[in-house]
PDB file of N, CA and C in Angstrom:
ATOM      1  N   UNK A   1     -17.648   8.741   8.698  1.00  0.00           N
ATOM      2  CA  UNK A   1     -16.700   9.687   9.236  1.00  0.00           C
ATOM      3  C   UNK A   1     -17.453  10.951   9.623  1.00  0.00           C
ATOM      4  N   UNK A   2     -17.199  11.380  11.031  1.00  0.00           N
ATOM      5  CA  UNK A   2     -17.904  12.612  11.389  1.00  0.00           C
ATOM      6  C   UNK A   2     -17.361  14.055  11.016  1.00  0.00           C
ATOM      7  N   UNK A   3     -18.200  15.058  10.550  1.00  0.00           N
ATOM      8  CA  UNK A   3     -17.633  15.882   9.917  1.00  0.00           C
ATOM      9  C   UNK A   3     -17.147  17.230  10.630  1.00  0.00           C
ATOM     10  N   UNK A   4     -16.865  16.657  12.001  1.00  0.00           N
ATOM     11  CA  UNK A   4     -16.623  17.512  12.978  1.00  0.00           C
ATOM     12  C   UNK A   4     -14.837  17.469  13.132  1.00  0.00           C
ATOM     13  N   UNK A   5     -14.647  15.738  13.025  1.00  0.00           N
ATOM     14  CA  UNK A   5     -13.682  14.670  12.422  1.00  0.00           C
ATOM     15  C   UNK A   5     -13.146  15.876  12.000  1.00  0.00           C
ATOM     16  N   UNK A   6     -13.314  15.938  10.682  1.00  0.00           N
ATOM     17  CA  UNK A   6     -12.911  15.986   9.324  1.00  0.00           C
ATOM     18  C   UNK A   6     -12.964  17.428   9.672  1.00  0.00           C
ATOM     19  N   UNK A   7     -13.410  18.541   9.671  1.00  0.00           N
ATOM     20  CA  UNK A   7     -13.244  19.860   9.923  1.00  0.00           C
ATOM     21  C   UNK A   7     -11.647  19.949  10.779  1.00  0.00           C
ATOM     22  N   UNK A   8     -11.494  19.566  11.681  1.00  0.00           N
ATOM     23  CA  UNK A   8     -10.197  19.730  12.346  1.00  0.00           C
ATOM     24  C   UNK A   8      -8.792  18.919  11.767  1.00  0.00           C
ATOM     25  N   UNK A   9      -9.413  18.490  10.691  1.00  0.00           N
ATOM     26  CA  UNK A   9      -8.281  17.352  10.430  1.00  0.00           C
ATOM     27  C   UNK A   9      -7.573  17.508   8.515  1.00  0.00           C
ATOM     28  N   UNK A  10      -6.859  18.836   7.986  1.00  0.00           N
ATOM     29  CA  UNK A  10      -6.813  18.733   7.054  1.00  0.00           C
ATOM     30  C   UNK A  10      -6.326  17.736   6.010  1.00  0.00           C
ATOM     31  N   UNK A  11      -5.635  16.624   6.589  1.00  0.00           N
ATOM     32  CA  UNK A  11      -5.635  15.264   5.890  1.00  0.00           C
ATOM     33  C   UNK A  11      -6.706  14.902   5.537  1.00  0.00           C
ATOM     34  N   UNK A  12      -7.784  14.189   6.622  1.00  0.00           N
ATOM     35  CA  UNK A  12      -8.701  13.507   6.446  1.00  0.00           C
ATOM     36  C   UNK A  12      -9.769  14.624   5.303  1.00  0.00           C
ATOM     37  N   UNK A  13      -9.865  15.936   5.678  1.00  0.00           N
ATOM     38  CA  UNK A  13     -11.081  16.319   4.879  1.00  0.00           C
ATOM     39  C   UNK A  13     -10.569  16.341   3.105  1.00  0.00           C
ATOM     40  N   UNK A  14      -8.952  16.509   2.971  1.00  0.00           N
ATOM     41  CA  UNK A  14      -8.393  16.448   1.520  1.00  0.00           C
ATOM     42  C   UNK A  14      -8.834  15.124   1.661  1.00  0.00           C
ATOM     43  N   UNK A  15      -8.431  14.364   2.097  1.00  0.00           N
ATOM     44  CA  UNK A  15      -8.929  12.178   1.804  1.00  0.00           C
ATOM     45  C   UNK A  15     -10.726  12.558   1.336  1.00  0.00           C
ATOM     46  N   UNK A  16     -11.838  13.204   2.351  1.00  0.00           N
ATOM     47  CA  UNK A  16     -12.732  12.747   1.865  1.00  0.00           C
ATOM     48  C   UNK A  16     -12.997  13.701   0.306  1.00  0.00           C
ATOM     49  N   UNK A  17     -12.566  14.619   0.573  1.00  0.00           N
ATOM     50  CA  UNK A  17     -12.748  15.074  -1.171  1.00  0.00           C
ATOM     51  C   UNK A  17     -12.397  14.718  -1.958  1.00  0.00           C
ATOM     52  N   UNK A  18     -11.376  13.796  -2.126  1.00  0.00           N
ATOM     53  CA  UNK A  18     -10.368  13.241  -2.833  1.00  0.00           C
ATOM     54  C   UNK A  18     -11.842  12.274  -3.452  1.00  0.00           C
ATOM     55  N   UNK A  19     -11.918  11.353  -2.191  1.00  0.00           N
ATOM     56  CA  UNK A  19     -13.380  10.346  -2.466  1.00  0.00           C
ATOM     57  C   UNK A  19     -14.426  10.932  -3.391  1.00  0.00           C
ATOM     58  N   UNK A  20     -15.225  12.261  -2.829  1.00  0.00           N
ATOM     59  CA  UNK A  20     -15.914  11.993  -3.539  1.00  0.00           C
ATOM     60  C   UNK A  20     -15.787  13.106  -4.885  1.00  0.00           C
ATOM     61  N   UNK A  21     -14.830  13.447  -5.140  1.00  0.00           N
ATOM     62  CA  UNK A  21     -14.105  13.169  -6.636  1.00  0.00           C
ATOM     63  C   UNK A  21     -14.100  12.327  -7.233  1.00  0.00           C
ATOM     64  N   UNK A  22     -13.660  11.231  -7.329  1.00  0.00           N
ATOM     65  CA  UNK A  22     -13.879   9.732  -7.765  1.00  0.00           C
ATOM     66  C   UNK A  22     -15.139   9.474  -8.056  1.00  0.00           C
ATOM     67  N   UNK A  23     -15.863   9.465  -6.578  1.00  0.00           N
ATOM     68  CA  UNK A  23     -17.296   8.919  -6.974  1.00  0.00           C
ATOM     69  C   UNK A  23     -18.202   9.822  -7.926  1.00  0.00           C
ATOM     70  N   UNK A  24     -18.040  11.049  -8.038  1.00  0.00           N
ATOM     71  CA  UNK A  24     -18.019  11.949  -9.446  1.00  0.00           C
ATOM     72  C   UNK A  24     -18.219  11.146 -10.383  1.00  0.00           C
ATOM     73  N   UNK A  25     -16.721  11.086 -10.970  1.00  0.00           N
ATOM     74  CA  UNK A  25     -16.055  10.437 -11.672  1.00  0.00           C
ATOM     75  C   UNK A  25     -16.643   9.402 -12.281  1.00  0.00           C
ATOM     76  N   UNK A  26     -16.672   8.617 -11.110  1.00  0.00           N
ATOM     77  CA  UNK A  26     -16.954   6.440 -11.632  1.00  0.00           C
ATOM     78  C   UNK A  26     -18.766   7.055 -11.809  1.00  0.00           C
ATOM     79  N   UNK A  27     -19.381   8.080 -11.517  1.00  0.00           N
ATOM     80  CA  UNK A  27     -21.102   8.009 -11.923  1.00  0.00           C
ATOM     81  C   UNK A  27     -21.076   8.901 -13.140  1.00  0.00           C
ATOM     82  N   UNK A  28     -20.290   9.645 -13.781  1.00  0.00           N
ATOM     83  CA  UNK A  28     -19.575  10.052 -15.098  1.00  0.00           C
ATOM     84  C   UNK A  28     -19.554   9.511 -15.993  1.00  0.00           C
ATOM     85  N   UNK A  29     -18.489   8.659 -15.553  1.00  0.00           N
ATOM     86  CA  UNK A  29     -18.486   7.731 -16.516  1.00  0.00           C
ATOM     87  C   UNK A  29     -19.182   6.606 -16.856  1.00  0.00           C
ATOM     88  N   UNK A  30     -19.972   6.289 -16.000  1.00  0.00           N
ATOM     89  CA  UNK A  30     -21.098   5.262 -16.004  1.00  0.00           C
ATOM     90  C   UNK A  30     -22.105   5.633 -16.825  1.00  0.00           C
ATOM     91  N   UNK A  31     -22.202   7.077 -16.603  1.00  0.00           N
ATOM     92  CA  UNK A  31     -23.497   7.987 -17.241  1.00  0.00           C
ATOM     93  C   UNK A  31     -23.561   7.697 -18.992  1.00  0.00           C
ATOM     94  N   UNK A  32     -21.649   7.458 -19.321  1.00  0.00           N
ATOM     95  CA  UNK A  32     -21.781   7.467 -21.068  1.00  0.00           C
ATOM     96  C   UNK A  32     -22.643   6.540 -21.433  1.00  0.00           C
ATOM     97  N   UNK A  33     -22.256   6.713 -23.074  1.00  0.00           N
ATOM     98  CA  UNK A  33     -23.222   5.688 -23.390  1.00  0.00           C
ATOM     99  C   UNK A  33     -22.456   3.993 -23.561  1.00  0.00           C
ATOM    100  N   UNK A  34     -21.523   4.660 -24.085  1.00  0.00           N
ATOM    101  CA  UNK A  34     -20.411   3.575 -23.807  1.00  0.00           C
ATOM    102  C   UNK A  34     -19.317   3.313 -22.551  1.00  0.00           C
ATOM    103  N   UNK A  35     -19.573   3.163 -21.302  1.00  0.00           N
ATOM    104  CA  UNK A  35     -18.529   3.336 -20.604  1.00  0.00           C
ATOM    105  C   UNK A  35     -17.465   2.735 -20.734  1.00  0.00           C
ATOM    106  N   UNK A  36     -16.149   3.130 -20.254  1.00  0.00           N
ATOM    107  CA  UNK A  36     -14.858   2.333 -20.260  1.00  0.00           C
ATOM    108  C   UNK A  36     -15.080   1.544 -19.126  1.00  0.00           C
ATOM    109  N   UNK A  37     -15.035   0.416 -19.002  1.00  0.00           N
ATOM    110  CA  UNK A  37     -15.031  -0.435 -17.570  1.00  0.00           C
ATOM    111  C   UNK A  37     -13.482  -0.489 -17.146  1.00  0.00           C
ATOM    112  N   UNK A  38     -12.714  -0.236 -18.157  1.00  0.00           N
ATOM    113  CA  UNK A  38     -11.119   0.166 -17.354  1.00  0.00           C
ATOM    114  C   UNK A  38     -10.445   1.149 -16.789  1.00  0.00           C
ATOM    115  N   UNK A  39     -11.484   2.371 -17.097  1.00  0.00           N
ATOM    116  CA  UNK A  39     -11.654   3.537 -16.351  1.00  0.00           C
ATOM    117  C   UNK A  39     -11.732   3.180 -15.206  1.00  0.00           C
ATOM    118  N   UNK A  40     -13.132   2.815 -15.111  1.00  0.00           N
ATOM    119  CA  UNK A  40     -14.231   2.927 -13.919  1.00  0.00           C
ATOM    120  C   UNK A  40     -13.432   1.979 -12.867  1.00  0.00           C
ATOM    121  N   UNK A  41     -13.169   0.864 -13.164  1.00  0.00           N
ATOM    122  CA  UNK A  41     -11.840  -0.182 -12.097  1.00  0.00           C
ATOM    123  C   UNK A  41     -10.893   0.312 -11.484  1.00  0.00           C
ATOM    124  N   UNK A  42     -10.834   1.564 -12.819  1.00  0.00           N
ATOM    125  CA  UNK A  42      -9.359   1.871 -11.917  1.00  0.00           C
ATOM    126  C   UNK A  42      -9.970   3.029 -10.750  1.00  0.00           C
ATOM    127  N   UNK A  43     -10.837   3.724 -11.116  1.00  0.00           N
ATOM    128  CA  UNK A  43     -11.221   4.449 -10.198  1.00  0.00           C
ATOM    129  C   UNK A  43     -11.750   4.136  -8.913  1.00  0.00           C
ATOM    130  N   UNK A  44     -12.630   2.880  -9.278  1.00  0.00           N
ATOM    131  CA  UNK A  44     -12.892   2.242  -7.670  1.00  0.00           C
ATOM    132  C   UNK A  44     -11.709   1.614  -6.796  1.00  0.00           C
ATOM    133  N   UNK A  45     -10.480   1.247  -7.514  1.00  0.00           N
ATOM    134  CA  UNK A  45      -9.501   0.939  -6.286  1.00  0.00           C
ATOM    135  C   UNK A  45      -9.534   2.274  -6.129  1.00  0.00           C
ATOM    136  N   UNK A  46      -9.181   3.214  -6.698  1.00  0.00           N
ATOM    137  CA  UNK A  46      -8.333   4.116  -5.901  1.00  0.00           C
ATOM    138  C   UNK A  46      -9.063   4.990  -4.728  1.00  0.00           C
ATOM    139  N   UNK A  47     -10.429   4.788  -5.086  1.00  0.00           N
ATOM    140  CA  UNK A  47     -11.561   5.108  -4.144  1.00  0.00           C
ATOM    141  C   UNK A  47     -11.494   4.397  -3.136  1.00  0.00           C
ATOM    142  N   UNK A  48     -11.513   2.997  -3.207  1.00  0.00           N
ATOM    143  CA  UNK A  48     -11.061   1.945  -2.219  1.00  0.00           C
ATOM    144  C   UNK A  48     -10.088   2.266  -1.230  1.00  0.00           C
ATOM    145  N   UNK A  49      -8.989   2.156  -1.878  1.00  0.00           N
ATOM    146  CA  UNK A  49      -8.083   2.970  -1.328  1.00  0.00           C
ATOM    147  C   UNK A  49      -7.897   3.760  -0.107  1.00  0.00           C
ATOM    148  N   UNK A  50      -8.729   4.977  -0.873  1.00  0.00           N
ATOM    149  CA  UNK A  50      -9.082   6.344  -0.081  1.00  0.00           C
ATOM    150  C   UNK A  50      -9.726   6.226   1.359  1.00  0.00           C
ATOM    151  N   UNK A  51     -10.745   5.107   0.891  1.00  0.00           N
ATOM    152  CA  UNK A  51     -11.816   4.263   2.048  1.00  0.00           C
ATOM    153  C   UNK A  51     -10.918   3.967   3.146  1.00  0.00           C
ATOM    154  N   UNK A  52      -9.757   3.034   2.554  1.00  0.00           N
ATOM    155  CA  UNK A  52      -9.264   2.142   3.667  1.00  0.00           C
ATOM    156  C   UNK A  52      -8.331   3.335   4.576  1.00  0.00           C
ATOM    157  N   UNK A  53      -7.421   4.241   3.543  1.00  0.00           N
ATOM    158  CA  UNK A  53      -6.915   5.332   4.371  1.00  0.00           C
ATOM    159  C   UNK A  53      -7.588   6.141   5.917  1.00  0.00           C
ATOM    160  N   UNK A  54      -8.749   6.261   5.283  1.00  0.00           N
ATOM    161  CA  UNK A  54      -9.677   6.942   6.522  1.00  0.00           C
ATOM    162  C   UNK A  54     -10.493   6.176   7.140  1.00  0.00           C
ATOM    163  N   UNK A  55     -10.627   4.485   7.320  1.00  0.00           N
ATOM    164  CA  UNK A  55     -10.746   3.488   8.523  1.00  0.00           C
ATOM    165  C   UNK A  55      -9.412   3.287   9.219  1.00  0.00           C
ATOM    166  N   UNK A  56      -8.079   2.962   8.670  1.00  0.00           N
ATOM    167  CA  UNK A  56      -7.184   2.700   9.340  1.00  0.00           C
ATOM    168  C   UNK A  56      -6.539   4.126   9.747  1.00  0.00           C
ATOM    169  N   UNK A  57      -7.022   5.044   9.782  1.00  0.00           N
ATOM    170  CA  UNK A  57      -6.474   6.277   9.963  1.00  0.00           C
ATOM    171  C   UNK A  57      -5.684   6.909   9.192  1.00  0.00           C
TER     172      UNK A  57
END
């Protein structure tokens, strides 16, 4: 996504922050020593998600 895109478009630039919030997140929690893997699942749909929002527009 171009960030020229995304500058004019306050949907899309809340969508990509939204993303990489998440991806924060899911490398967070990966980082423990114990991670929750039911965390981290749930965070990649919703990242997924986010993905598919800003291919299909």
């Amino acid at each position: 996504m171009s960030k020229a895109v995304s500058a004019h478009n306050p949907h899309i630039e809340a969508l990509l922050a939204r993303h990489a919030d998440l991806e924060s997140r899911i490398a967070t929690e990966s980082a423990r020593p114990q991670p929750d893997m039911g965390i981290i699942a749930e965070l990649k749909r919703a990242k997924l998600k986010i993905k598919d929002s800003l291919i299909t527009g």
